[in-house]
N, C-alpha and C. Protein backbone atom coordinates (compact mmCIF):
# COMPACT_ATOMS: atom_id res chain seq x y z
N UNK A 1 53.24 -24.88 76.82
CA UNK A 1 52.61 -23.64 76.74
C UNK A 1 52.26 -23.38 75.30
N UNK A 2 51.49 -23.03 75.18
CA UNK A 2 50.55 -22.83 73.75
C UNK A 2 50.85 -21.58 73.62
N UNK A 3 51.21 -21.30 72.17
CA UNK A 3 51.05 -19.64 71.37
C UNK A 3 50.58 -18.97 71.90
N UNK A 4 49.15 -18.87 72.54
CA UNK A 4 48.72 -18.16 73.19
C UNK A 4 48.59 -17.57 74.59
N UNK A 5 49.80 -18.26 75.16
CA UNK A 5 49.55 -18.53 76.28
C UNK A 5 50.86 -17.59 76.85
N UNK A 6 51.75 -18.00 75.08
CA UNK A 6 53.19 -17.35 75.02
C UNK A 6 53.01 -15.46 74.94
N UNK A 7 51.96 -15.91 73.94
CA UNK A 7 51.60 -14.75 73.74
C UNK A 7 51.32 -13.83 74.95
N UNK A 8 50.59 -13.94 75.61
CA UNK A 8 49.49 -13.90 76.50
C UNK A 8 50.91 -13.34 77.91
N UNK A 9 51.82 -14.33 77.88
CA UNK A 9 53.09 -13.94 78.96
C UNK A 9 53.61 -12.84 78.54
N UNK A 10 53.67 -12.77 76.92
CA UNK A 10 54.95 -11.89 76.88
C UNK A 10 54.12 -10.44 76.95
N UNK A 11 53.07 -10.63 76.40
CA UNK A 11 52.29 -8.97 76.41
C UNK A 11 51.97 -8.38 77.96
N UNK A 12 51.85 -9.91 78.88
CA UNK A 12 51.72 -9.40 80.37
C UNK A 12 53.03 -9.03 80.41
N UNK A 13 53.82 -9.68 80.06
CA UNK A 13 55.77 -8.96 80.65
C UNK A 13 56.00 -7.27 79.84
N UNK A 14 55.33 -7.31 78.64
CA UNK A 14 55.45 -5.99 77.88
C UNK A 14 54.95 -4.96 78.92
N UNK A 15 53.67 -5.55 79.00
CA UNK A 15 53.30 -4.27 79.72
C UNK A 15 53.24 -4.53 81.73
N UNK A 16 53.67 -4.84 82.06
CA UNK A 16 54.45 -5.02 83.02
C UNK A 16 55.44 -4.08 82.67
N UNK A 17 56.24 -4.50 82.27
CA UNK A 17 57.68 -3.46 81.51
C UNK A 17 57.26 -2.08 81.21
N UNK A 18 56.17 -1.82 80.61
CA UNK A 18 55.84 -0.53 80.54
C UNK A 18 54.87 -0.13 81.45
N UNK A 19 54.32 -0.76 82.36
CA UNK A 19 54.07 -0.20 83.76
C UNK A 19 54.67 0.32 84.39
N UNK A 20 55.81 -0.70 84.75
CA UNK A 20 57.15 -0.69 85.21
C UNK A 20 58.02 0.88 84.88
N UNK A 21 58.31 0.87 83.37
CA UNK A 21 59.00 1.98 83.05
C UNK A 21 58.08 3.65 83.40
N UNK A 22 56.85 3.72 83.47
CA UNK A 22 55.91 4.25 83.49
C UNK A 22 55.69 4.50 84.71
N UNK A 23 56.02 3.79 85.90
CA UNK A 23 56.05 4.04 87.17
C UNK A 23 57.16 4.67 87.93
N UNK A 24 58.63 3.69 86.72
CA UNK A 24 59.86 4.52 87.08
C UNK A 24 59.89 6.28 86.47
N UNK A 25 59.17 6.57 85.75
CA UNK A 25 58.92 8.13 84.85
C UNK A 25 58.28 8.71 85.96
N UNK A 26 57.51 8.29 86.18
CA UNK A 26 56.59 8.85 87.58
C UNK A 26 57.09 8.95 88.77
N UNK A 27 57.95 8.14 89.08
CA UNK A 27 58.85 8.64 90.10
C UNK A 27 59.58 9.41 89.91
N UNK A 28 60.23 8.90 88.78
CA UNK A 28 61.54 10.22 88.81
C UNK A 28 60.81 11.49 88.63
N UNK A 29 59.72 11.83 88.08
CA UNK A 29 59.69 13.17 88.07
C UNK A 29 59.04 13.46 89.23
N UNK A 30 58.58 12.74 90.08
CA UNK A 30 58.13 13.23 91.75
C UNK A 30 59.63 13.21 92.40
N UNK A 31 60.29 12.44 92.34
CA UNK A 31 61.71 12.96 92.66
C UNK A 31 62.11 14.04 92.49
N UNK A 32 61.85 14.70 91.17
CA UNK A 32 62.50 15.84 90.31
C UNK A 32 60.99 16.96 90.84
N UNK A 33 60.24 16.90 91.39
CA UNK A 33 59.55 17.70 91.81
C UNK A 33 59.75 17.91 93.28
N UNK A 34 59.92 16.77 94.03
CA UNK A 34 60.75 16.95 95.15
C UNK A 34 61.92 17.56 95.69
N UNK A 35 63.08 17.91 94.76
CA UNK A 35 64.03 18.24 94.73
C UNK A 35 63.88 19.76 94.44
N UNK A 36 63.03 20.07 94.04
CA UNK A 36 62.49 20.90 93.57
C UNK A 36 61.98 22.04 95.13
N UNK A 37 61.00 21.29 95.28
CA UNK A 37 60.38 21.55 96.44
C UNK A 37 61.58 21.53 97.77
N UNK A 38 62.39 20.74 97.78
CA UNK A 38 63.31 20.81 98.94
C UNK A 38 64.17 22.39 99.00
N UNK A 39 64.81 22.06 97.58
CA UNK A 39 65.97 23.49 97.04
C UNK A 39 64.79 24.57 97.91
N UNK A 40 63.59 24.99 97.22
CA UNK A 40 62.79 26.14 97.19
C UNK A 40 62.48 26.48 99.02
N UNK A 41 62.27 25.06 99.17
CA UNK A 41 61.65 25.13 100.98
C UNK A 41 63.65 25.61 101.66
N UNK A 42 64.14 25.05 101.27
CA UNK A 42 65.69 25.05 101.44
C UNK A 42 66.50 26.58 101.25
N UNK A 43 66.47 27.12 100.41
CA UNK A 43 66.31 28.95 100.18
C UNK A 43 65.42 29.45 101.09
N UNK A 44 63.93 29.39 101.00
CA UNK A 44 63.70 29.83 101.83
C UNK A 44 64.04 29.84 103.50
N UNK A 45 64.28 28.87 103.88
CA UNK A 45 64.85 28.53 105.12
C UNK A 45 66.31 29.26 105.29
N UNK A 46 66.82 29.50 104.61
CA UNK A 46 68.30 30.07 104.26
C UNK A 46 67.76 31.84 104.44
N UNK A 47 67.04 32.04 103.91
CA UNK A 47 66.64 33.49 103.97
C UNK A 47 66.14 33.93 105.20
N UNK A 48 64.90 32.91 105.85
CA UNK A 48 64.55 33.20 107.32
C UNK A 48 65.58 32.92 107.92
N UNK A 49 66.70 32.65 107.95
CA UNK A 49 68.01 32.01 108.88
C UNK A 49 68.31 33.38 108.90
N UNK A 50 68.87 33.97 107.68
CA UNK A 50 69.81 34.89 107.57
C UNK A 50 68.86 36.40 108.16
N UNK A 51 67.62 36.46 107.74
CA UNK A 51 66.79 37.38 108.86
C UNK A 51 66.75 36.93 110.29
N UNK A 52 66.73 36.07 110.59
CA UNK A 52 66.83 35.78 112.22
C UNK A 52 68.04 36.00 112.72
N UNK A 53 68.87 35.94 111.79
CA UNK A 53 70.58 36.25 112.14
C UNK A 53 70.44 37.51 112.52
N UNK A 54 69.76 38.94 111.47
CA UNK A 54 69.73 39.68 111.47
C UNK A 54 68.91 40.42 112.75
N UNK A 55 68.07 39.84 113.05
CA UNK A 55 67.07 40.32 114.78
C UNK A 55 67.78 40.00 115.45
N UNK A 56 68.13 38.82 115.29
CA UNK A 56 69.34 38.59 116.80
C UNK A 56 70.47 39.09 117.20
N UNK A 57 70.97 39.93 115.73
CA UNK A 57 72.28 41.04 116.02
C UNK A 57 71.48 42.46 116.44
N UNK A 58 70.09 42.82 115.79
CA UNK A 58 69.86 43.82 116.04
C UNK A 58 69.12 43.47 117.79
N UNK A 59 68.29 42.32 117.90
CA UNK A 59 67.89 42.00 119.33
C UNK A 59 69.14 42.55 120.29
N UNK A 60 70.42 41.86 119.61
CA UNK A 60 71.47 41.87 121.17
C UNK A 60 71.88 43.29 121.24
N UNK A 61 71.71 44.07 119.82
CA UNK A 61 72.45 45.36 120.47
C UNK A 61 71.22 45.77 121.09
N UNK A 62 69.93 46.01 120.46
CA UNK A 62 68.94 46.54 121.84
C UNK A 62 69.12 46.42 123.42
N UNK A 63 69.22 44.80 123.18
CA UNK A 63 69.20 44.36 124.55
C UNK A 63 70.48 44.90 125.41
N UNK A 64 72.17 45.34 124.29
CA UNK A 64 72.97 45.99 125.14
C UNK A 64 72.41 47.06 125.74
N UNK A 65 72.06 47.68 124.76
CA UNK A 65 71.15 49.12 125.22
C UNK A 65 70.70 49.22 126.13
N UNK A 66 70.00 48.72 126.47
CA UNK A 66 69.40 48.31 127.53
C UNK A 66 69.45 48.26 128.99
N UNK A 67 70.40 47.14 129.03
CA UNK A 67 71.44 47.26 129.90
C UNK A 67 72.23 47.99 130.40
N UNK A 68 72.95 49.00 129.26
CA UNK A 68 74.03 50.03 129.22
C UNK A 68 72.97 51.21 130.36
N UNK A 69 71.61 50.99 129.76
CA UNK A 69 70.80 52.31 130.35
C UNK A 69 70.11 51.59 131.66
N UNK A 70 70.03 50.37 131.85
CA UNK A 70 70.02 49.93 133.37
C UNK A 70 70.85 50.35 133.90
N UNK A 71 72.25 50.11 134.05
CA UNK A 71 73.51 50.35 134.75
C UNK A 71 73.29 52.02 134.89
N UNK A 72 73.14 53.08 133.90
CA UNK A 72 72.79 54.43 134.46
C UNK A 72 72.24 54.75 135.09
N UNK A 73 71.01 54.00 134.84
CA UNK A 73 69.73 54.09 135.61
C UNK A 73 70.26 53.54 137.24
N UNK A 74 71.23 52.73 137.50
CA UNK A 74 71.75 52.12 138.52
C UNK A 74 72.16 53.40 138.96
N UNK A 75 73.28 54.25 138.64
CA UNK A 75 74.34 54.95 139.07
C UNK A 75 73.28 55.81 139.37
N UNK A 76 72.24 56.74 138.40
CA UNK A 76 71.83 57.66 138.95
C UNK A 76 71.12 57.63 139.99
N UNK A 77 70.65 56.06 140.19
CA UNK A 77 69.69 55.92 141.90
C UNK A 77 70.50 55.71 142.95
N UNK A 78 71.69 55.66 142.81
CA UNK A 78 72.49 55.34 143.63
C UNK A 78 73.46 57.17 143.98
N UNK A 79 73.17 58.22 143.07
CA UNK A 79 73.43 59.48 143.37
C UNK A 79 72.27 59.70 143.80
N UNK A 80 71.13 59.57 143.07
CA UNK A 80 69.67 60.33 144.07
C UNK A 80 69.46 59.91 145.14
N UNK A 81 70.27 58.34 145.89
CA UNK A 81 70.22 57.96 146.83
C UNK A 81 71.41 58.42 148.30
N UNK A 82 72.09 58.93 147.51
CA UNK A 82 73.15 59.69 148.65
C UNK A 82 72.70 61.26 148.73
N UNK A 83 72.31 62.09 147.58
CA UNK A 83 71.38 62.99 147.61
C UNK A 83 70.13 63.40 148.43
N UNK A 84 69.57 61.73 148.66
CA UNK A 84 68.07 61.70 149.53
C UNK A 84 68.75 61.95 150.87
N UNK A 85 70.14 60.93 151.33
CA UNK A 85 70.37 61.18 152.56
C UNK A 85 70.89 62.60 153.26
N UNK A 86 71.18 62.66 152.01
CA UNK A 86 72.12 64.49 152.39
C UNK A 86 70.72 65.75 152.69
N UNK A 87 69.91 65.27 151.93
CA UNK A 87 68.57 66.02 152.13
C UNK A 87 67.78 65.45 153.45
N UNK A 88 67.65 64.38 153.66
CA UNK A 88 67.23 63.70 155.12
C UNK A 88 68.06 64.60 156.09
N UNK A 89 69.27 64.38 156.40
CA UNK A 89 69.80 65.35 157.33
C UNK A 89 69.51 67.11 157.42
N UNK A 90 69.56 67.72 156.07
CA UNK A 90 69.09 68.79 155.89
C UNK A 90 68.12 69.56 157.00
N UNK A 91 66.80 68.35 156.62
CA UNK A 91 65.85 67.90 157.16
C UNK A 91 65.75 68.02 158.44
N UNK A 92 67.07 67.27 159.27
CA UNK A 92 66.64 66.48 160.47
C UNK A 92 67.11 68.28 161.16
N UNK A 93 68.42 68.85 160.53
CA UNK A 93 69.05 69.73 160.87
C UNK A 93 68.02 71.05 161.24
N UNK A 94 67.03 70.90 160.20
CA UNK A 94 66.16 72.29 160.03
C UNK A 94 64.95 72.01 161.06
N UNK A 95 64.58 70.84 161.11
CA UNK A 95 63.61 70.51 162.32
C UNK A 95 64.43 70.78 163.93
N UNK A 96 65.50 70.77 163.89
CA UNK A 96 66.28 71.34 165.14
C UNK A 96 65.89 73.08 165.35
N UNK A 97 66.36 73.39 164.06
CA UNK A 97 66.29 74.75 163.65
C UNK A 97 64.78 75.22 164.37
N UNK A 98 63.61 74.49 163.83
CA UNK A 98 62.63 74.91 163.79
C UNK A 98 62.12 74.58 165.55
N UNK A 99 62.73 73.58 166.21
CA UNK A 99 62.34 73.29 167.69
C UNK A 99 63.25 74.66 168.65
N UNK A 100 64.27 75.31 168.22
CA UNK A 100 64.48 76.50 168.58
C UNK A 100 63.98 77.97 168.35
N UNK A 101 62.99 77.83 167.42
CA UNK A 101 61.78 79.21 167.31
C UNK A 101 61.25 79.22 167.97
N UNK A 102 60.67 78.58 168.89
CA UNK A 102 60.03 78.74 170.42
C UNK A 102 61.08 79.61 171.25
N UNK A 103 62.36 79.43 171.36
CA UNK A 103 63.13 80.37 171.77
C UNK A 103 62.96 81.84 171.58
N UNK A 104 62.94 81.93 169.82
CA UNK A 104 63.04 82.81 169.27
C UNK A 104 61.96 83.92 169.47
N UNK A 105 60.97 83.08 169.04
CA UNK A 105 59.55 83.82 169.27
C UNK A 105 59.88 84.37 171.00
N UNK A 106 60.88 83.50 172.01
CA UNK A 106 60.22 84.25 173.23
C UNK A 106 61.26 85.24 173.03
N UNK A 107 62.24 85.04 172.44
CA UNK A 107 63.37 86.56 172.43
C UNK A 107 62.80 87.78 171.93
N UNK A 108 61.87 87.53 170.56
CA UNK A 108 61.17 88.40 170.46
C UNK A 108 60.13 89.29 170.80
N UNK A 109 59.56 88.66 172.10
CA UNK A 109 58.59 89.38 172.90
C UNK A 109 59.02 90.09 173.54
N UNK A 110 60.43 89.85 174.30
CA UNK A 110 60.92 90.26 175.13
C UNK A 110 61.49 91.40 174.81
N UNK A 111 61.95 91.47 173.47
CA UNK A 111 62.92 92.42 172.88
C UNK A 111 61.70 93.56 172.06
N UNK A 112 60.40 92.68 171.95
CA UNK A 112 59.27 93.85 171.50
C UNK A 112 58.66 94.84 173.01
N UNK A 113 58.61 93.95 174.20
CA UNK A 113 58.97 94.92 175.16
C UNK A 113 59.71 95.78 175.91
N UNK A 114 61.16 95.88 175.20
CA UNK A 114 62.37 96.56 175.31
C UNK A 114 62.29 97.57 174.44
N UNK A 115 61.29 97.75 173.35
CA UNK A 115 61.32 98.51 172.28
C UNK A 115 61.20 99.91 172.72
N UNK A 116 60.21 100.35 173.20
CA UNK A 116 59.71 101.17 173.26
C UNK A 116 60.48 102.02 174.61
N UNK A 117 61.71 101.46 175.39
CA UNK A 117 63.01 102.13 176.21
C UNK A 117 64.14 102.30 175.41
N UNK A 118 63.94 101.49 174.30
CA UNK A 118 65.34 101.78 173.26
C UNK A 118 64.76 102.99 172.61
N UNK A 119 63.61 103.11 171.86
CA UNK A 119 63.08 104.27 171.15
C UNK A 119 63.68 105.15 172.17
N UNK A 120 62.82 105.50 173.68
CA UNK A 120 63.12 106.90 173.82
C UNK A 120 64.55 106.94 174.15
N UNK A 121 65.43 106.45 174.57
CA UNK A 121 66.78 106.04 174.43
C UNK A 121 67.46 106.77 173.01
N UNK A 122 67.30 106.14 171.90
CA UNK A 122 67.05 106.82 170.13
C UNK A 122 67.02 108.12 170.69
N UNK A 123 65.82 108.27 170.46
CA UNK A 123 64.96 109.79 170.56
C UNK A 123 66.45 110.55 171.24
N UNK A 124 66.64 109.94 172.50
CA UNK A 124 67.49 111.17 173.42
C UNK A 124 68.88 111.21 172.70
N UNK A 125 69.64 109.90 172.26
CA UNK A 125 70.88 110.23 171.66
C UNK A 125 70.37 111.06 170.47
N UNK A 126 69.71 111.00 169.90
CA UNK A 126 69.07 112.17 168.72
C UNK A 126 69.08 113.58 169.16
N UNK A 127 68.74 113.70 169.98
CA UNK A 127 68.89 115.20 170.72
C UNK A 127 70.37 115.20 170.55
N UNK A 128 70.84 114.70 171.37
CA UNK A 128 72.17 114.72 171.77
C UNK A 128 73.38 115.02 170.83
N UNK A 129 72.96 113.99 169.69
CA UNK A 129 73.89 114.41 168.54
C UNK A 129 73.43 115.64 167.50
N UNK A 130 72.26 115.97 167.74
CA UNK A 130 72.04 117.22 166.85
C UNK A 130 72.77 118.59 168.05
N UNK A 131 72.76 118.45 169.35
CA UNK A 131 73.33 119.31 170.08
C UNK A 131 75.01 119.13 169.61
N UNK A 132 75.54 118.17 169.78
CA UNK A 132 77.57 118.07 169.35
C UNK A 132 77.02 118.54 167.44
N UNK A 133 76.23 118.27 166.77
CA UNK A 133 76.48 119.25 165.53
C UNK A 133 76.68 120.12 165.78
N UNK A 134 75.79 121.13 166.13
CA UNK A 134 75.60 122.54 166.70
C UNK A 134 76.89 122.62 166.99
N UNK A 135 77.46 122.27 167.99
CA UNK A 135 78.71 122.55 168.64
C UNK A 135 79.54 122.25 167.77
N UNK A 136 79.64 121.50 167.55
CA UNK A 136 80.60 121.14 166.06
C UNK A 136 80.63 122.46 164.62
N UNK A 137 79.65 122.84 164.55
CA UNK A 137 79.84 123.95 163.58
C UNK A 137 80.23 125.25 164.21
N UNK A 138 79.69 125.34 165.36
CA UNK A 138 80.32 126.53 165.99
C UNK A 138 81.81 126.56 166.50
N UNK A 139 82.46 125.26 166.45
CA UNK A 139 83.75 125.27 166.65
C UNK A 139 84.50 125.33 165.08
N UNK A 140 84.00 124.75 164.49
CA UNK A 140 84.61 125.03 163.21
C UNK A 140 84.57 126.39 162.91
N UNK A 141 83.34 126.78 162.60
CA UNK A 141 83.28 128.91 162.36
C UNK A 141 84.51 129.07 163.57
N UNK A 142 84.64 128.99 164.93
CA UNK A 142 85.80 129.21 165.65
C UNK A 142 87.06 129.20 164.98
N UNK A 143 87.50 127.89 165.09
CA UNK A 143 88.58 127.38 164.19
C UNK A 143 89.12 127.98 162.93
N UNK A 144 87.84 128.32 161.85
CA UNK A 144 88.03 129.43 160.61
C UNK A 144 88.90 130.61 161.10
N UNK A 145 88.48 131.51 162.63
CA UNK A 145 89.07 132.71 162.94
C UNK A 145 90.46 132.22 163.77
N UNK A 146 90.66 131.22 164.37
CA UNK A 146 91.89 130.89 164.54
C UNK A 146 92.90 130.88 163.47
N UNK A 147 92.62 130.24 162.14
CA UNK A 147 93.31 129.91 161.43
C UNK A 147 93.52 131.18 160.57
N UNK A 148 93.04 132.48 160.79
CA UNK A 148 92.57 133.13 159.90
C UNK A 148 93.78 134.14 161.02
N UNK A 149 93.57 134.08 161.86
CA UNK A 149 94.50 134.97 163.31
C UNK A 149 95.64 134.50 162.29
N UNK A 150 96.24 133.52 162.69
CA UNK A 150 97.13 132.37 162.48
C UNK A 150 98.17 133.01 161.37
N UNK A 151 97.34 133.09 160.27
CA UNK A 151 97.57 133.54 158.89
C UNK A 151 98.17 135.03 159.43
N UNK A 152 97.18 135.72 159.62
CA UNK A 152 97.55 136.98 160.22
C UNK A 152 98.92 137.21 160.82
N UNK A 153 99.24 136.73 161.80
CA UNK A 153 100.61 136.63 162.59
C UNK A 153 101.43 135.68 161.61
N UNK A 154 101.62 134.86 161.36
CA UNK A 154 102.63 134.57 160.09
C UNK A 154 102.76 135.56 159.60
N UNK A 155 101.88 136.22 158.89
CA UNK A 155 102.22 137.81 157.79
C UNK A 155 103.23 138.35 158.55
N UNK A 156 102.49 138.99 160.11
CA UNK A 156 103.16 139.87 160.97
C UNK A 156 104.64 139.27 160.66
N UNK A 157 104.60 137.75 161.15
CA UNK A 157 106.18 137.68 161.88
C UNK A 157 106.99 137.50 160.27
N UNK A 158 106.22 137.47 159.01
CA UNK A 158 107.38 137.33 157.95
C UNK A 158 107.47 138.77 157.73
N UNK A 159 106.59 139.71 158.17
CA UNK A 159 107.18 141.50 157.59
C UNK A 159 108.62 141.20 159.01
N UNK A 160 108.24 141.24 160.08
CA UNK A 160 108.98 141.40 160.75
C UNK A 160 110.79 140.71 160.75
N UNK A 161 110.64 139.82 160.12
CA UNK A 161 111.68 138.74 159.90
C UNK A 161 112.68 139.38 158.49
N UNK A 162 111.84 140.09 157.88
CA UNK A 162 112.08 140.68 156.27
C UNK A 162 113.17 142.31 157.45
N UNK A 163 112.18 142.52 158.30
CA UNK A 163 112.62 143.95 158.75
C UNK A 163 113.95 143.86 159.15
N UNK A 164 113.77 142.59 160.04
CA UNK A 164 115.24 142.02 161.00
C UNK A 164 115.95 142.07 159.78
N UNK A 165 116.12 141.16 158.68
CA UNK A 165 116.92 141.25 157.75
C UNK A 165 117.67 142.32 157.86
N UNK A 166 116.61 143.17 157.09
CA UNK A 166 117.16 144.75 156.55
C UNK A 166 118.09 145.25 157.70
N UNK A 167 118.12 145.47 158.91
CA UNK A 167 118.25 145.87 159.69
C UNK A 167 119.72 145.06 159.82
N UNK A 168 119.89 143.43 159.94
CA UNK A 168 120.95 143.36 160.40
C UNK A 168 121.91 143.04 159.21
N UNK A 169 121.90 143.28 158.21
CA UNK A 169 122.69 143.41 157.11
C UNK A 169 123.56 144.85 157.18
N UNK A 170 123.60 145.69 157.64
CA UNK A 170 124.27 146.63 157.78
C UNK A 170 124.97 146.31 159.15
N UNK A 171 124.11 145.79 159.83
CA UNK A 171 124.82 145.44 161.69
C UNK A 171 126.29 144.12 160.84
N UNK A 172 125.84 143.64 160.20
CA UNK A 172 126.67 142.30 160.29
C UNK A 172 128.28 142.99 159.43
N UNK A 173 127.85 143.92 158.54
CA UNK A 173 128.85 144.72 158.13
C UNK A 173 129.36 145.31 159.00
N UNK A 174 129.54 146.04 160.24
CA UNK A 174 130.10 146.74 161.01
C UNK A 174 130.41 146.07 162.49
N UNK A 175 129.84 144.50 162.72
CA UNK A 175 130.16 144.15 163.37
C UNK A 175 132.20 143.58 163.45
N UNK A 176 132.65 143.25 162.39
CA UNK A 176 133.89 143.13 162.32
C UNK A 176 134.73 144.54 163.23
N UNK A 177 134.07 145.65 163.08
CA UNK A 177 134.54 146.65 163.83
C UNK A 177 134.02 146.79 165.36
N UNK A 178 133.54 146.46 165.55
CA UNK A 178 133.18 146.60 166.95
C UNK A 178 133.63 145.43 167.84
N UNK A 179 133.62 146.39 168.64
CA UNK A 179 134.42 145.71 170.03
C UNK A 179 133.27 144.27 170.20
């Protein structure tokens, strides 16, 4: 191999070598830009994690919610549903009710043609009891002079009772003497 040839190898191996080193620089810093890029994509992913954590605690309590107000929603159709039946019967009860106004209506004809024998019926006990007033006050004004007699003779019989007194208070003294 000739000088030049030496030459010629070693400047291809030089720069080879500094291709070489020049390619390893270039990688490493696409490495080091990579790493780069991973960390950054890597945080971020860490942050959407920790927000999805966060919907999915706030998702599940909604979704308890939810639920909690299904299950009410259960109970209260299940009261408006014993409610409906209690009102169904109501129902069935008052349509009975209402198939006996045909009765009614005929009681009432009957009793609107009775009316007018009860009136004068009315009418006459109306007489009747304004006649026992009448009589009724004229027994009372009576009664006033009974009670008024009454009074009278009490008086009489207490002068008289006062008289007896007088009278036998001297008898009761002289009765010890007499036979």
């Amino acid at each position: 191999m000739s000088q030049q040839e030496k030459r010629m190898f070693i400047d291809m191996v030089g720069r080879l070598s500094w291709e070489t080193q020049l390619h390893l620089d270039e990688r490493h810093h696409h490495f080091h830009i990579n790493k780069i890029i991973i960390i950054i994509i890597s945080v971020i992913l860490m942050i959407l994690a920790a927000v999805n954590v966060y919907y999915v605690a706030v998702l599940y309590e909604d979704l308890n919610g939810i639920v909690d107000n299904m299950e009410s929603m259960h109970d209260n159709m299940q009261r408006v549903s014993k409610r409906m039946t209690h009102i169904t019967d109501n129902v069935k009860e008052f349509e009975l009710y209402m198939r006996r106004m045909d009765n009614i209506v005929a009681s009432t004809g009957v009793m609107a043609k009775m009316m007018p024998a009860i009136a004068s019926s009315m009418q006459q006990m109306d007489t009747d009891i304004e006649t026992m007033d009448t009589d009724m006050d004229l027994m009372s004004v009576g009664m006033q002079h009974v009670d008024q007699r009454f009074r009278h003779m009490t008086q009489g019989v207490t002068v008289m009772r006062h008289h007896v007194l007088e009278v036998a208070r001297p008898m009761g003294a002289m009765n010890p003497f007499m036979p």
